[in-house]
C-alpha atoms as a PDB file:
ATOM      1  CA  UNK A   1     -10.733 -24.411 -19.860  1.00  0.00           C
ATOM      2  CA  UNK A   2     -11.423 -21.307 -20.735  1.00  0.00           C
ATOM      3  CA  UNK A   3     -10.223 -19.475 -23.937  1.00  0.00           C
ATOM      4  CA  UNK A   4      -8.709 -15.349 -23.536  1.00  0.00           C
ATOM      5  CA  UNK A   5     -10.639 -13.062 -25.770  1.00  0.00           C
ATOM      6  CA  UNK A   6      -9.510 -12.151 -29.254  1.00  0.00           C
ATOM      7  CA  UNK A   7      -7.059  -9.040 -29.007  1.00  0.00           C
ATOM      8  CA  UNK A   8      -6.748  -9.543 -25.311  1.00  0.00           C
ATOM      9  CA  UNK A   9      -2.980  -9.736 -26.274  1.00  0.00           C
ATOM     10  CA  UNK A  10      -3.362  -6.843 -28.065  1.00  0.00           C
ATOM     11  CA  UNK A  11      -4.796  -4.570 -25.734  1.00  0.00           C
ATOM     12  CA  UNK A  12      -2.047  -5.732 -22.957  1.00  0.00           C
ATOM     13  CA  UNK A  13       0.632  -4.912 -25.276  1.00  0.00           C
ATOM     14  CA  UNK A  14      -0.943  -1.344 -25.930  1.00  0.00           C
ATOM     15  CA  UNK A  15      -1.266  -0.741 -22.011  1.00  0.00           C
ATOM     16  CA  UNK A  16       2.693  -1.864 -21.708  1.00  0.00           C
ATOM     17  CA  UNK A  17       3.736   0.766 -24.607  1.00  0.00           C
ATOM     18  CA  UNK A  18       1.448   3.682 -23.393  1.00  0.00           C
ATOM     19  CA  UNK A  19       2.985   3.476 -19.064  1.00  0.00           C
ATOM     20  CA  UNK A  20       6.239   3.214 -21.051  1.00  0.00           C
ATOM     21  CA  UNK A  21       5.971   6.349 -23.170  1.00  0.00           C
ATOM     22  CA  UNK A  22       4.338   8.093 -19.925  1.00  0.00           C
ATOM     23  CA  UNK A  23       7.776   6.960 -17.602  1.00  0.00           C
ATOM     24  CA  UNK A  24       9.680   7.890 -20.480  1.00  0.00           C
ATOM     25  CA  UNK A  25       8.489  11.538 -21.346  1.00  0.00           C
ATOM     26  CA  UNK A  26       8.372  12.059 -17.196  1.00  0.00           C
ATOM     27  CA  UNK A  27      11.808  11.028 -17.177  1.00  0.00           C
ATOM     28  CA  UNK A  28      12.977  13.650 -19.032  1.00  0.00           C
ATOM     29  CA  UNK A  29      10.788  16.079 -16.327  1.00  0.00           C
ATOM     30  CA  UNK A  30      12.417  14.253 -13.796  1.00  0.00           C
ATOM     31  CA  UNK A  31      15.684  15.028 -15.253  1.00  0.00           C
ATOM     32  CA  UNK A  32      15.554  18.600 -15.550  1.00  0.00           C
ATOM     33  CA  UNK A  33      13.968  18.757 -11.942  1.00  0.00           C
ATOM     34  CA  UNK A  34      16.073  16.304 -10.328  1.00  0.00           C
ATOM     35  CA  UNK A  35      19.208  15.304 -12.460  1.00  0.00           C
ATOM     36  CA  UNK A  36      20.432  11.633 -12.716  1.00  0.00           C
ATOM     37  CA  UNK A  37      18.864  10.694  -9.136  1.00  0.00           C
ATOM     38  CA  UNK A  38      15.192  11.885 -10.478  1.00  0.00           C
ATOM     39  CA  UNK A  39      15.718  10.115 -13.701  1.00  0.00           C
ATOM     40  CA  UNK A  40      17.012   6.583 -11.696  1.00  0.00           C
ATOM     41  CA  UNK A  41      13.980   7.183  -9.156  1.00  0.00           C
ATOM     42  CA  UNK A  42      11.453   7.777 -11.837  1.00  0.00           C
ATOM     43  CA  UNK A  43      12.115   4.466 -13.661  1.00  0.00           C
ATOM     44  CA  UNK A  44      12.734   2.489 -10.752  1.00  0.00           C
ATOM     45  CA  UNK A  45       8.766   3.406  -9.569  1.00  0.00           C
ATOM     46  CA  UNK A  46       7.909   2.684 -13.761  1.00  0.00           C
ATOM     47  CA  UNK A  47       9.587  -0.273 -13.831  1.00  0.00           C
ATOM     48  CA  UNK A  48       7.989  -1.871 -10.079  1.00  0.00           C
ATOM     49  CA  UNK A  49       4.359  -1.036 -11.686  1.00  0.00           C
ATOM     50  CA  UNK A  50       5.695  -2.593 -15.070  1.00  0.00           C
ATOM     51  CA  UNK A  51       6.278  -5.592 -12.582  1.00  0.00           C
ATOM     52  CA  UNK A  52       3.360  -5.221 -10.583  1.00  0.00           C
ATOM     53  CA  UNK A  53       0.909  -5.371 -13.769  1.00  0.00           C
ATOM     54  CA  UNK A  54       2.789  -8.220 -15.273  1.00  0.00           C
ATOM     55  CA  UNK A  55       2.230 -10.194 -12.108  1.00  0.00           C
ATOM     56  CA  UNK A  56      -1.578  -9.156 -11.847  1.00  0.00           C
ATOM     57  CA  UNK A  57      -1.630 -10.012 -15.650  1.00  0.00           C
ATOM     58  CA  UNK A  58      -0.646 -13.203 -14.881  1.00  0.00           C
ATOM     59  CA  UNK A  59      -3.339 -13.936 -12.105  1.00  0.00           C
ATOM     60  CA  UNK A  60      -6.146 -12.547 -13.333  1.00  0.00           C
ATOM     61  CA  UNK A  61      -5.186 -15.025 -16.546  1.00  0.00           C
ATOM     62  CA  UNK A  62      -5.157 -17.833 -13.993  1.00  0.00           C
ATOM     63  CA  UNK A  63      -8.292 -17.025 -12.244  1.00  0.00           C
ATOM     64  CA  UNK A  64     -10.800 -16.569 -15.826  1.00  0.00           C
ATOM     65  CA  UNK A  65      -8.351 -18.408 -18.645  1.00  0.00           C
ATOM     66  CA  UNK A  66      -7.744 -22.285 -16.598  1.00  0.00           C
ATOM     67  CA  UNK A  67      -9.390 -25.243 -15.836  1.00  0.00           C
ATOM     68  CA  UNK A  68     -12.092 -24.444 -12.654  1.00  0.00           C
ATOM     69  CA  UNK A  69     -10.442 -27.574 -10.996  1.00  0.00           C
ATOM     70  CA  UNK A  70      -7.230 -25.625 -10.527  1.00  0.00           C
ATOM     71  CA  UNK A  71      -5.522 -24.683  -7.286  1.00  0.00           C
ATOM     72  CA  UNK A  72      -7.567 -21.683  -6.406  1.00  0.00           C
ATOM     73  CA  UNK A  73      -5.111 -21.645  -2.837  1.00  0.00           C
ATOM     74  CA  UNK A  74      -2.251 -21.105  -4.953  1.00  0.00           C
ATOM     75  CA  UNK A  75      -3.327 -17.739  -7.234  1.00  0.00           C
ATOM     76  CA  UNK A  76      -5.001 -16.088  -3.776  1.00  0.00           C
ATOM     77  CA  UNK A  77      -1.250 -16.861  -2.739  1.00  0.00           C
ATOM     78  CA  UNK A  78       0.200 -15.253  -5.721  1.00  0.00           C
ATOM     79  CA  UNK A  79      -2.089 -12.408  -5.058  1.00  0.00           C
ATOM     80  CA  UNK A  80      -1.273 -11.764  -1.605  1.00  0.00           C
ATOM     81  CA  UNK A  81       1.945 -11.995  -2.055  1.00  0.00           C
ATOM     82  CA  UNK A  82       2.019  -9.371  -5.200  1.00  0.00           C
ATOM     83  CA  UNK A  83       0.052  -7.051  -2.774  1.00  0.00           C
ATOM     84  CA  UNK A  84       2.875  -7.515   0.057  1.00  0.00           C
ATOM     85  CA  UNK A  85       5.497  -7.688  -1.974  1.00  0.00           C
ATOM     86  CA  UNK A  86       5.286  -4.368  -4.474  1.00  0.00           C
ATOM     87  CA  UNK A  87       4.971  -1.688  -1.154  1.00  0.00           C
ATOM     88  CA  UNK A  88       8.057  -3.631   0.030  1.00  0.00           C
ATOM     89  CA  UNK A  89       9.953  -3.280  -2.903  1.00  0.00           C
ATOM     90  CA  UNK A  90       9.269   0.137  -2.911  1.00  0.00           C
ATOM     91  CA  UNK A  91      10.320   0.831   0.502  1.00  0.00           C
ATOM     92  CA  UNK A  92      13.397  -0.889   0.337  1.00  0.00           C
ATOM     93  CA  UNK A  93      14.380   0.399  -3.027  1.00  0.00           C
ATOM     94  CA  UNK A  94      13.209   4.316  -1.163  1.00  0.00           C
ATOM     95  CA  UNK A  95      15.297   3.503   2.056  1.00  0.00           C
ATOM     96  CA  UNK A  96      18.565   2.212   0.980  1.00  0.00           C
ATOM     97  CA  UNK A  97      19.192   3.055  -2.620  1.00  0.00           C
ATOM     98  CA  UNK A  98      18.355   7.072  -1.521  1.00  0.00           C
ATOM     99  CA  UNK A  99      16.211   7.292  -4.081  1.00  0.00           C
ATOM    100  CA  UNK A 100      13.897   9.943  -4.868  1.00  0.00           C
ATOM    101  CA  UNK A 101      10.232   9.697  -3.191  1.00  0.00           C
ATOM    102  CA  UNK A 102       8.270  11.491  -4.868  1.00  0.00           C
ATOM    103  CA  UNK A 103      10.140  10.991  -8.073  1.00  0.00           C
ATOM    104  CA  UNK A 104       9.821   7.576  -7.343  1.00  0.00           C
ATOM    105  CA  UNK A 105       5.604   7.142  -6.715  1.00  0.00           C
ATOM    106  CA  UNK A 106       5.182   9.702  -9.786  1.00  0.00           C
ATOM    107  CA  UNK A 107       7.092   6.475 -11.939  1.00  0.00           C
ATOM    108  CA  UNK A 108       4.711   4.382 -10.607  1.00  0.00           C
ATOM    109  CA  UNK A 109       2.024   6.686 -11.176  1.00  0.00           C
ATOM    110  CA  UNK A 110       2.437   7.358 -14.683  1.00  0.00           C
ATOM    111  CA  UNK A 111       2.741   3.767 -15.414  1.00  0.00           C
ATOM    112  CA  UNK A 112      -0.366   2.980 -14.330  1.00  0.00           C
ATOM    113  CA  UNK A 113      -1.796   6.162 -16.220  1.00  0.00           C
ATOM    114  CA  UNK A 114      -0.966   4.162 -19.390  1.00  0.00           C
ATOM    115  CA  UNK A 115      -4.479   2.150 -18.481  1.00  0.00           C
ATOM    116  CA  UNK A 116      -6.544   5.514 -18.264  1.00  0.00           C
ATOM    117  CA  UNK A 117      -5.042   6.739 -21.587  1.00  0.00           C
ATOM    118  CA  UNK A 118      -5.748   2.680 -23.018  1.00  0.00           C
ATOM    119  CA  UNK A 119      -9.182   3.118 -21.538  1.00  0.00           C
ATOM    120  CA  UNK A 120     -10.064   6.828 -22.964  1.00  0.00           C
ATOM    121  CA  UNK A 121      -8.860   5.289 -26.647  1.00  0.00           C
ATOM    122  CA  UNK A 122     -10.505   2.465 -26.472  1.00  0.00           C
ATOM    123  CA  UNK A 123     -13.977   4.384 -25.021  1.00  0.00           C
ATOM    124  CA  UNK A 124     -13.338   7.087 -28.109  1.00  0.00           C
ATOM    125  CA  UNK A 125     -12.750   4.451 -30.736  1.00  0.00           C
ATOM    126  CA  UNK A 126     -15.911   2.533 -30.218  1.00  0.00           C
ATOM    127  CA  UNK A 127     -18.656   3.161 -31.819  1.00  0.00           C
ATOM    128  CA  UNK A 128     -22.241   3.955 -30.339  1.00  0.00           C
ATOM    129  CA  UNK A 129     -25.292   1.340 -30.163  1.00  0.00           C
END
């Protein structure tokens, strides 16, 4: 078994708070663009990447972090099924709750844009060899 790093837990946590604060300030875009709808389409796309990366989180831990003997049919499973799964969320969440579409891939968007902003900090506060 392997161990995670030292401030692996850390750095996770940081790329959580930073797609929150993104969906958060481009809510309140959202809101003066597109009112309530905007707002509800916005977070609903934050929140599915919030999932999404929890999920990948999760097997990328079971692929490097566990015993090698583990089911490796079971996480390629899990994978597939978090690659099949989040576009069909999305769709059905686009074509019967009326939400938003762009609105709704720009929540998603900035989410993710929390791990560009975690990866710029983290390049700036290194120091060079």
């Amino acid at each position: 078994m392997t161990e995670r790093p030292a401030g692996m837990g850390e750095i996770e946590r940081r790329l959580f708070r930073f797609g929150l604060i993104l969906v958060a300030l481009g809510s309140v875009g959202a809101g003066v663009l597109g009112g309530a709808r905007g707002v509800l389409s916005l977070v609903a796309g934050g929140v599915l990447a919030a999932g999404g990366l929890y999920w990948l989180r999760g097997t990328v831990g079971s692929i490097l972090f566990t015993d090698r003997k583990a089911s490796r049919t079971r996480v390629l499973t899990g994978f597939l099924l978090r690659v099949l799964l989040l576009p069909l969320a999305l769709y059905v969440m686009i074509r019967f709750l009326f939400l938003n579409i762009p609105a709704t891939v720009a929540g998603f968007a900035l989410f993710y844009g929390g791990i560009l902003v975690e990866g710029v900090l983290e390049t700036l506060s290194r120091s060079p060899r």
